[in-house]
PDB file of N, CA and C in Angstrom:
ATOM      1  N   UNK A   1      42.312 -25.129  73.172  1.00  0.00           N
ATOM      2  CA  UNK A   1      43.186 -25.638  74.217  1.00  0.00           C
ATOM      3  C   UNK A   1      44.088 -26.737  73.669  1.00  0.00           C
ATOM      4  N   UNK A   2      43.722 -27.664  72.863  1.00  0.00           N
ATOM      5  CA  UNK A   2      44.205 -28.819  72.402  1.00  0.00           C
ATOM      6  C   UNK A   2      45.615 -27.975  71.640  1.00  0.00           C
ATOM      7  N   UNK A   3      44.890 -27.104  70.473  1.00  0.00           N
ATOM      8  CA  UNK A   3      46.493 -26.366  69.438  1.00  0.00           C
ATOM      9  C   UNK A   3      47.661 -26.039  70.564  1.00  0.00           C
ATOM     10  N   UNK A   4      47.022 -25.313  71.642  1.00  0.00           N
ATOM     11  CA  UNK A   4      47.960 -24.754  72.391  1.00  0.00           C
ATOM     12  C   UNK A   4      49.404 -26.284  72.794  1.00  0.00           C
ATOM     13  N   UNK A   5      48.378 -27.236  73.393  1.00  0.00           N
ATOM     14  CA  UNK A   5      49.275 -28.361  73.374  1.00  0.00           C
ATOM     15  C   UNK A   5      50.163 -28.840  72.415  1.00  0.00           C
ATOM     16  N   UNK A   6      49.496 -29.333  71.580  1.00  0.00           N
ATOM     17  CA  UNK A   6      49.945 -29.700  70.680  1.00  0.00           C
ATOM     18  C   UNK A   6      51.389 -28.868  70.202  1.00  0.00           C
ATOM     19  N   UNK A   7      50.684 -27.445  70.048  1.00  0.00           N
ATOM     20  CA  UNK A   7      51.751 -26.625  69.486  1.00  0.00           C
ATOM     21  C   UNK A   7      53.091 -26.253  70.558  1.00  0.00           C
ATOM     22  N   UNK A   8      52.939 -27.011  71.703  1.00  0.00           N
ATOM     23  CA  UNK A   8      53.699 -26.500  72.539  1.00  0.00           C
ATOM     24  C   UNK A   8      54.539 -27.997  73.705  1.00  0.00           C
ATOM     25  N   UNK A   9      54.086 -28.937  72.605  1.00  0.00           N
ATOM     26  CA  UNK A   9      54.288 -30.325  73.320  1.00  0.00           C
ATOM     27  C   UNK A   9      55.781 -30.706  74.093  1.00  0.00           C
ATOM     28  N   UNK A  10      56.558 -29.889  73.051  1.00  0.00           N
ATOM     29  CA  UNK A  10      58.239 -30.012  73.181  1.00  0.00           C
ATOM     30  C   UNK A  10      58.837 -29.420  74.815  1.00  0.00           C
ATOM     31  N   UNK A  11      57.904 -28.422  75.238  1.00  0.00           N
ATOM     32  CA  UNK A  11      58.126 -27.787  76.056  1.00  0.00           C
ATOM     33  C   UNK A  11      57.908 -28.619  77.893  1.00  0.00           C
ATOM     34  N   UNK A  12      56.386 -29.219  77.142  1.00  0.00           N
ATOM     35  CA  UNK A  12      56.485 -30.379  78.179  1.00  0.00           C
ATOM     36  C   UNK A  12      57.441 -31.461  78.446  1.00  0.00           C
ATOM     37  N   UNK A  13      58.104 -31.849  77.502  1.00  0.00           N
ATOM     38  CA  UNK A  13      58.744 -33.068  77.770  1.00  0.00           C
ATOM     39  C   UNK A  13      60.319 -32.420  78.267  1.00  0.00           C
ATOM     40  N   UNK A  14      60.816 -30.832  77.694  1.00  0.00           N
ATOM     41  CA  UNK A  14      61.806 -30.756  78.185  1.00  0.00           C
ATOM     42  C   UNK A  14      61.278 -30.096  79.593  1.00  0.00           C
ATOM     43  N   UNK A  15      60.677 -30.050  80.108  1.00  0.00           N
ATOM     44  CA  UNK A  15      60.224 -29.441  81.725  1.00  0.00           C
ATOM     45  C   UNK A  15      60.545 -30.715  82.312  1.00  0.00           C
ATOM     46  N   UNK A  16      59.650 -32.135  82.091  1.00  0.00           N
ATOM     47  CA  UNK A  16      59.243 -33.310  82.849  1.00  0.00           C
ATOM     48  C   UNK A  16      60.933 -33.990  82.622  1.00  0.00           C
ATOM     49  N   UNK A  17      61.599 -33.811  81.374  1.00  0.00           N
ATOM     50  CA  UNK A  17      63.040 -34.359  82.067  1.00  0.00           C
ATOM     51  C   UNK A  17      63.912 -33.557  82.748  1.00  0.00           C
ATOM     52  N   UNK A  18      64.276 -32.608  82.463  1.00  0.00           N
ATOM     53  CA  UNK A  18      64.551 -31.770  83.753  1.00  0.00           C
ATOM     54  C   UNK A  18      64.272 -31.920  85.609  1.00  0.00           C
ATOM     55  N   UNK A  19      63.042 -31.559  85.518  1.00  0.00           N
ATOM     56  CA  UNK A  19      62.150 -32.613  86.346  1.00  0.00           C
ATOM     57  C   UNK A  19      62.759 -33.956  87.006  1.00  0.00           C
ATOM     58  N   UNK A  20      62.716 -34.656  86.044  1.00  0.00           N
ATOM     59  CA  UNK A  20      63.456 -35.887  86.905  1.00  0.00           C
ATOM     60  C   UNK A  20      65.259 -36.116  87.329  1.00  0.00           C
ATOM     61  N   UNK A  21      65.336 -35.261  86.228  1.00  0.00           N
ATOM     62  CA  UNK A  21      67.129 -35.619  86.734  1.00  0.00           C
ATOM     63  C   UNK A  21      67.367 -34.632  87.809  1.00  0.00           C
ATOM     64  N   UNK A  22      66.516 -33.586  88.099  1.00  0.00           N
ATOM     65  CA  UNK A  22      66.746 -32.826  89.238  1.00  0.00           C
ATOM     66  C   UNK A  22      66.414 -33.786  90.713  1.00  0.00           C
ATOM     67  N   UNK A  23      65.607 -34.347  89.763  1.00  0.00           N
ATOM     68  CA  UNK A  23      64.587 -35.321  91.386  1.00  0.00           C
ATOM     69  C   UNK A  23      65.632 -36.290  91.837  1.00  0.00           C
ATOM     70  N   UNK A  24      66.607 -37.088  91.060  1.00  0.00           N
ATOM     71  CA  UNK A  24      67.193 -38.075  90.707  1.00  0.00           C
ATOM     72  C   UNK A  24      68.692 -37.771  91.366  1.00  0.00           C
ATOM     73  N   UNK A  25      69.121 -36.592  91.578  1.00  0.00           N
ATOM     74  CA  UNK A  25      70.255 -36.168  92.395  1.00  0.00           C
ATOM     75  C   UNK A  25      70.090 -36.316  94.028  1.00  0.00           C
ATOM     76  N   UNK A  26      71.108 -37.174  94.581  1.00  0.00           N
ATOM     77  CA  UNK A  26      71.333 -37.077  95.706  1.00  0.00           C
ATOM     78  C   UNK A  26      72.248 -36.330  96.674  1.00  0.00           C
ATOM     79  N   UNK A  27      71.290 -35.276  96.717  1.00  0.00           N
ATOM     80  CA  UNK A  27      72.208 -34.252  97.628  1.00  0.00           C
ATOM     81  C   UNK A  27      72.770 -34.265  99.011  1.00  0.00           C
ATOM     82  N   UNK A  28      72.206 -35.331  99.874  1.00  0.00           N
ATOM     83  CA  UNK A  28      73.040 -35.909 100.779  1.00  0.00           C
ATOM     84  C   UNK A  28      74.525 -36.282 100.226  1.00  0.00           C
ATOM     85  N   UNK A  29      74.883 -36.848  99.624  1.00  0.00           N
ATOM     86  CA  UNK A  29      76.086 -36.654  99.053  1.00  0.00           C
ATOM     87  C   UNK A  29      77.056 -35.746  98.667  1.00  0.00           C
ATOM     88  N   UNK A  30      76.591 -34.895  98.091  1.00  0.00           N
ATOM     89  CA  UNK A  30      76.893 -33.840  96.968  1.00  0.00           C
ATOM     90  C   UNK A  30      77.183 -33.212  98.501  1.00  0.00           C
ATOM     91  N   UNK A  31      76.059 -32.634  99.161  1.00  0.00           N
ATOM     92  CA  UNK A  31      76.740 -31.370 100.438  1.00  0.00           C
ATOM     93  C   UNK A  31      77.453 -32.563 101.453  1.00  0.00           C
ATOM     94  N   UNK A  32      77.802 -33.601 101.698  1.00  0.00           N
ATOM     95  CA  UNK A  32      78.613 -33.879 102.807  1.00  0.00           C
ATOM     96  C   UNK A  32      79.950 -33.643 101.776  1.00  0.00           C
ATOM     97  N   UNK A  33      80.333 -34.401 100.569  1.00  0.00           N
ATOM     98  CA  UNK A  33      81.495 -34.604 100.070  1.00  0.00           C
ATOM     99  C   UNK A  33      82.277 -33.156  99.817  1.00  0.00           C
ATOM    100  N   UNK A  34      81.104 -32.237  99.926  1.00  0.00           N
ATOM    101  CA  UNK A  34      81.450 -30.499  99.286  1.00  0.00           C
ATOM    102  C   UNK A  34      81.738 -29.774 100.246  1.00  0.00           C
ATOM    103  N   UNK A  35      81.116 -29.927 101.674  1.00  0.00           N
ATOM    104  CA  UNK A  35      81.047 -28.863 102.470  1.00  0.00           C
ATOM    105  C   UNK A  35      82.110 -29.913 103.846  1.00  0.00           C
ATOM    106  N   UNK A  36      81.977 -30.824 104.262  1.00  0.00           N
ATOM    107  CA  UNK A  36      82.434 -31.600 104.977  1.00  0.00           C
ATOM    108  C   UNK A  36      83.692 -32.532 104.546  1.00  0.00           C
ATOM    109  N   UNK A  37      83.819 -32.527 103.095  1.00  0.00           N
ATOM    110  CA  UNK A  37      84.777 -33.410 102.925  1.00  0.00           C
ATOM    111  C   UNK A  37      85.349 -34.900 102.991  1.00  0.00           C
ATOM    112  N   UNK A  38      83.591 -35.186 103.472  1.00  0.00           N
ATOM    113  CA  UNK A  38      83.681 -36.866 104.297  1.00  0.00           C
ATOM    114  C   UNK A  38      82.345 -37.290 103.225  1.00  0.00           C
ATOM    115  N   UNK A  39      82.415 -38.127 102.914  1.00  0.00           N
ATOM    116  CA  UNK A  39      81.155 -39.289 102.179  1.00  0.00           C
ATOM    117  C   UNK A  39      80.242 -39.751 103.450  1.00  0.00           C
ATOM    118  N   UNK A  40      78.809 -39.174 103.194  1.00  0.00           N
ATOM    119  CA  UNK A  40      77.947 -39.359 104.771  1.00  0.00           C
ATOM    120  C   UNK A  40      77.339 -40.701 104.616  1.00  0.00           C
ATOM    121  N   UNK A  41      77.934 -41.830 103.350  1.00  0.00           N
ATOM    122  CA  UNK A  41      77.842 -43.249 103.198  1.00  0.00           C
ATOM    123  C   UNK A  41      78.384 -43.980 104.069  1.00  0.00           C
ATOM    124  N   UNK A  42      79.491 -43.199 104.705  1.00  0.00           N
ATOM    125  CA  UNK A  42      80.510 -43.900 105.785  1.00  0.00           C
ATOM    126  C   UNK A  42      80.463 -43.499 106.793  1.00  0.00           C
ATOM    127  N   UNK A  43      79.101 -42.687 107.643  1.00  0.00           N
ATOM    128  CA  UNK A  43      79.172 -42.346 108.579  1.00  0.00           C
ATOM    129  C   UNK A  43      77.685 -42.645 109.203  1.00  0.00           C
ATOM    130  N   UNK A  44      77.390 -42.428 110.456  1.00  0.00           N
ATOM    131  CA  UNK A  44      76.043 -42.815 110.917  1.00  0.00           C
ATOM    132  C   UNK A  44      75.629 -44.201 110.650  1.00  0.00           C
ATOM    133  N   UNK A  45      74.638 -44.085 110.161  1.00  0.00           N
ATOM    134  CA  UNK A  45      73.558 -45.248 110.010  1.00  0.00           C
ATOM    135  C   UNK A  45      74.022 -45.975 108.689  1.00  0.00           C
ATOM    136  N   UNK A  46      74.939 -45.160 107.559  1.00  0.00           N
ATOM    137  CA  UNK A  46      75.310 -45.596 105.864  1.00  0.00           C
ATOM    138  C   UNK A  46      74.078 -45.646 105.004  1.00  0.00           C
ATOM    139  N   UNK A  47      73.498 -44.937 105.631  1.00  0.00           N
ATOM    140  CA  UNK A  47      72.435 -44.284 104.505  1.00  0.00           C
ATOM    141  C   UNK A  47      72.437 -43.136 104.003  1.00  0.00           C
ATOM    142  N   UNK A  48      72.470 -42.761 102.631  1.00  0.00           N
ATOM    143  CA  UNK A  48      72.981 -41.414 102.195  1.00  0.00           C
ATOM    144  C   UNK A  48      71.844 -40.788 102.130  1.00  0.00           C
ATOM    145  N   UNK A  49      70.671 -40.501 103.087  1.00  0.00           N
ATOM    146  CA  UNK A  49      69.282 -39.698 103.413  1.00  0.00           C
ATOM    147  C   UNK A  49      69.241 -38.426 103.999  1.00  0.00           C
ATOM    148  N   UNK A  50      68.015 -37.646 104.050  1.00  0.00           N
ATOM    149  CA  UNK A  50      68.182 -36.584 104.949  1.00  0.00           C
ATOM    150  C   UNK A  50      68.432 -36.826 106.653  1.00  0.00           C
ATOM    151  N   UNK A  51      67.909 -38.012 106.953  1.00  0.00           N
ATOM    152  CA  UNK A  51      67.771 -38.054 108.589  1.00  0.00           C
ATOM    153  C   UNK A  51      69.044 -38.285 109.329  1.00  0.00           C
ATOM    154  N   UNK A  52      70.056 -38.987 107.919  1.00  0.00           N
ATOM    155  CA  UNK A  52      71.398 -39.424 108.634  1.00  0.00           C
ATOM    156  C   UNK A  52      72.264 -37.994 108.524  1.00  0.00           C
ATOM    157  N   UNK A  53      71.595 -37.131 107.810  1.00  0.00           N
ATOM    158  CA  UNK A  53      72.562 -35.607 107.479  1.00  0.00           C
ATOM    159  C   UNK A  53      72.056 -34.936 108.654  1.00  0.00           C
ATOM    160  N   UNK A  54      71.060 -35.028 109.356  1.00  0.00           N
ATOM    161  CA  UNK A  54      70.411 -34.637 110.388  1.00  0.00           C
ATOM    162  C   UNK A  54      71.325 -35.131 111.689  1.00  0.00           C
ATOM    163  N   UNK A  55      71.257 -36.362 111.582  1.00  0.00           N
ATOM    164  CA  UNK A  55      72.525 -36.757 112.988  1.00  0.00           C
ATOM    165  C   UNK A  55      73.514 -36.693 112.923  1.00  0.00           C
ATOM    166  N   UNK A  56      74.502 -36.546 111.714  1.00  0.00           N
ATOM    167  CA  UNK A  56      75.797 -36.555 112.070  1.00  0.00           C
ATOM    168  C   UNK A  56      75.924 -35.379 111.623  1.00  0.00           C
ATOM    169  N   UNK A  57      76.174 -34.180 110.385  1.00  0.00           N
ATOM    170  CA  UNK A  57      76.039 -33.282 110.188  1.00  0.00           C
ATOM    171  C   UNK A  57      75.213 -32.155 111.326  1.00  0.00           C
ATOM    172  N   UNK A  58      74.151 -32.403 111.627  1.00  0.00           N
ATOM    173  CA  UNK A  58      73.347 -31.302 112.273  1.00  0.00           C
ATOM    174  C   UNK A  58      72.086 -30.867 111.796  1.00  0.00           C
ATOM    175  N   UNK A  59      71.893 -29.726 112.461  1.00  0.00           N
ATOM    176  CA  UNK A  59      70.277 -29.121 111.398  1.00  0.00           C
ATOM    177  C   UNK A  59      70.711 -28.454 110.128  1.00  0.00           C
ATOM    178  N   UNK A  60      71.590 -27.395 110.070  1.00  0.00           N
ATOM    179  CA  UNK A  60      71.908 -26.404 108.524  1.00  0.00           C
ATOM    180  C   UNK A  60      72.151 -27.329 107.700  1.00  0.00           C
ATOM    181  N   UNK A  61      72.960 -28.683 107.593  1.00  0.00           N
ATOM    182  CA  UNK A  61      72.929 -29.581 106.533  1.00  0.00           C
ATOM    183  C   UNK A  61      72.055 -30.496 106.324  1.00  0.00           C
ATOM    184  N   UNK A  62      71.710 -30.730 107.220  1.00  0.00           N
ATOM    185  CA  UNK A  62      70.053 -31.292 107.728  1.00  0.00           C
ATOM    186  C   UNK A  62      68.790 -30.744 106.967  1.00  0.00           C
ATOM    187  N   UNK A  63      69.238 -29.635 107.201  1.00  0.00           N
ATOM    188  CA  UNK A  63      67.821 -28.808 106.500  1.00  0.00           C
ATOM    189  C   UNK A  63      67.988 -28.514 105.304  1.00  0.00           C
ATOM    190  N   UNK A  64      68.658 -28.113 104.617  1.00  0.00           N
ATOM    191  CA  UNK A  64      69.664 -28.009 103.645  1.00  0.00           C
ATOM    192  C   UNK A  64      68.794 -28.805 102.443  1.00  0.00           C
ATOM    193  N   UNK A  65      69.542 -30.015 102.629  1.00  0.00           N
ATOM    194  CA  UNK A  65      69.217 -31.318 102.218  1.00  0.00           C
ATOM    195  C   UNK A  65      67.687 -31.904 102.208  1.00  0.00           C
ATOM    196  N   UNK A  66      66.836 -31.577 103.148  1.00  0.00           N
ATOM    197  CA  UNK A  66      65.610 -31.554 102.915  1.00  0.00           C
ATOM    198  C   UNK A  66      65.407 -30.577 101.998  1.00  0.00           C
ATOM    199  N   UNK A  67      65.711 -29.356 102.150  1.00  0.00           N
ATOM    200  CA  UNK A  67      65.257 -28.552 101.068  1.00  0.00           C
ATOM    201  C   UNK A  67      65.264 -28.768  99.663  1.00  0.00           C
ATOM    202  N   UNK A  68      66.666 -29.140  99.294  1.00  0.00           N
ATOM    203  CA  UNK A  68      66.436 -29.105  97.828  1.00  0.00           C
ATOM    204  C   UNK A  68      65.690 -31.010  97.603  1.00  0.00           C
ATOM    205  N   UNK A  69      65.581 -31.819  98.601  1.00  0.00           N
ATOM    206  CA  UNK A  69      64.948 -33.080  98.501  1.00  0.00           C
ATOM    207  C   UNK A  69      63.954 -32.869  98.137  1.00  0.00           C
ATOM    208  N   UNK A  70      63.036 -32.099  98.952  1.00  0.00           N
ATOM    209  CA  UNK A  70      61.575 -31.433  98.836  1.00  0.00           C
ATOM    210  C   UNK A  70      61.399 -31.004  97.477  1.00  0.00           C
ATOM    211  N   UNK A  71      62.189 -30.469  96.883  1.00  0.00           N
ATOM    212  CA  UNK A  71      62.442 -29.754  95.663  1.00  0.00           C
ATOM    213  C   UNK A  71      62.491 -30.725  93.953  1.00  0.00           C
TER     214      UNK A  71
END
């Protein structure tokens, strides 16, 4: 079990950064500025979260946005 690691260590570290820069994107942003055309920083509450994409956006961007959050 250990060789397998060892021999395969590279693979972990490019998964776990991947991993984070995926985690590290804020897609509240990304779908208001893409699909809406408006920065959802300047709207609602000025929190760029899922709950504020939820009230001013709706549920499909709402949900959306949880999804790939979850992700």
């Amino acid at each position: 079990m250990q060789q397998v690691f060892v021999q395969y260590w590279y693979c972990y570290v490019v998964i776990a950064t991947l991993c984070y820069l995926f985690g590290s994107v804020n897609y509240s942003v990304i779908f208001s500025r893409a699909i809406k055309k408006c920065d959802i920083r300047q709207s609602g509450s000025g929190n760029a979260g899922t709950t504020n994409m939820f009230r001013v956006y709706g549920f499909p961007l709402g949900l959306l946005t949880f999804a790939c959050d979850t992700l």
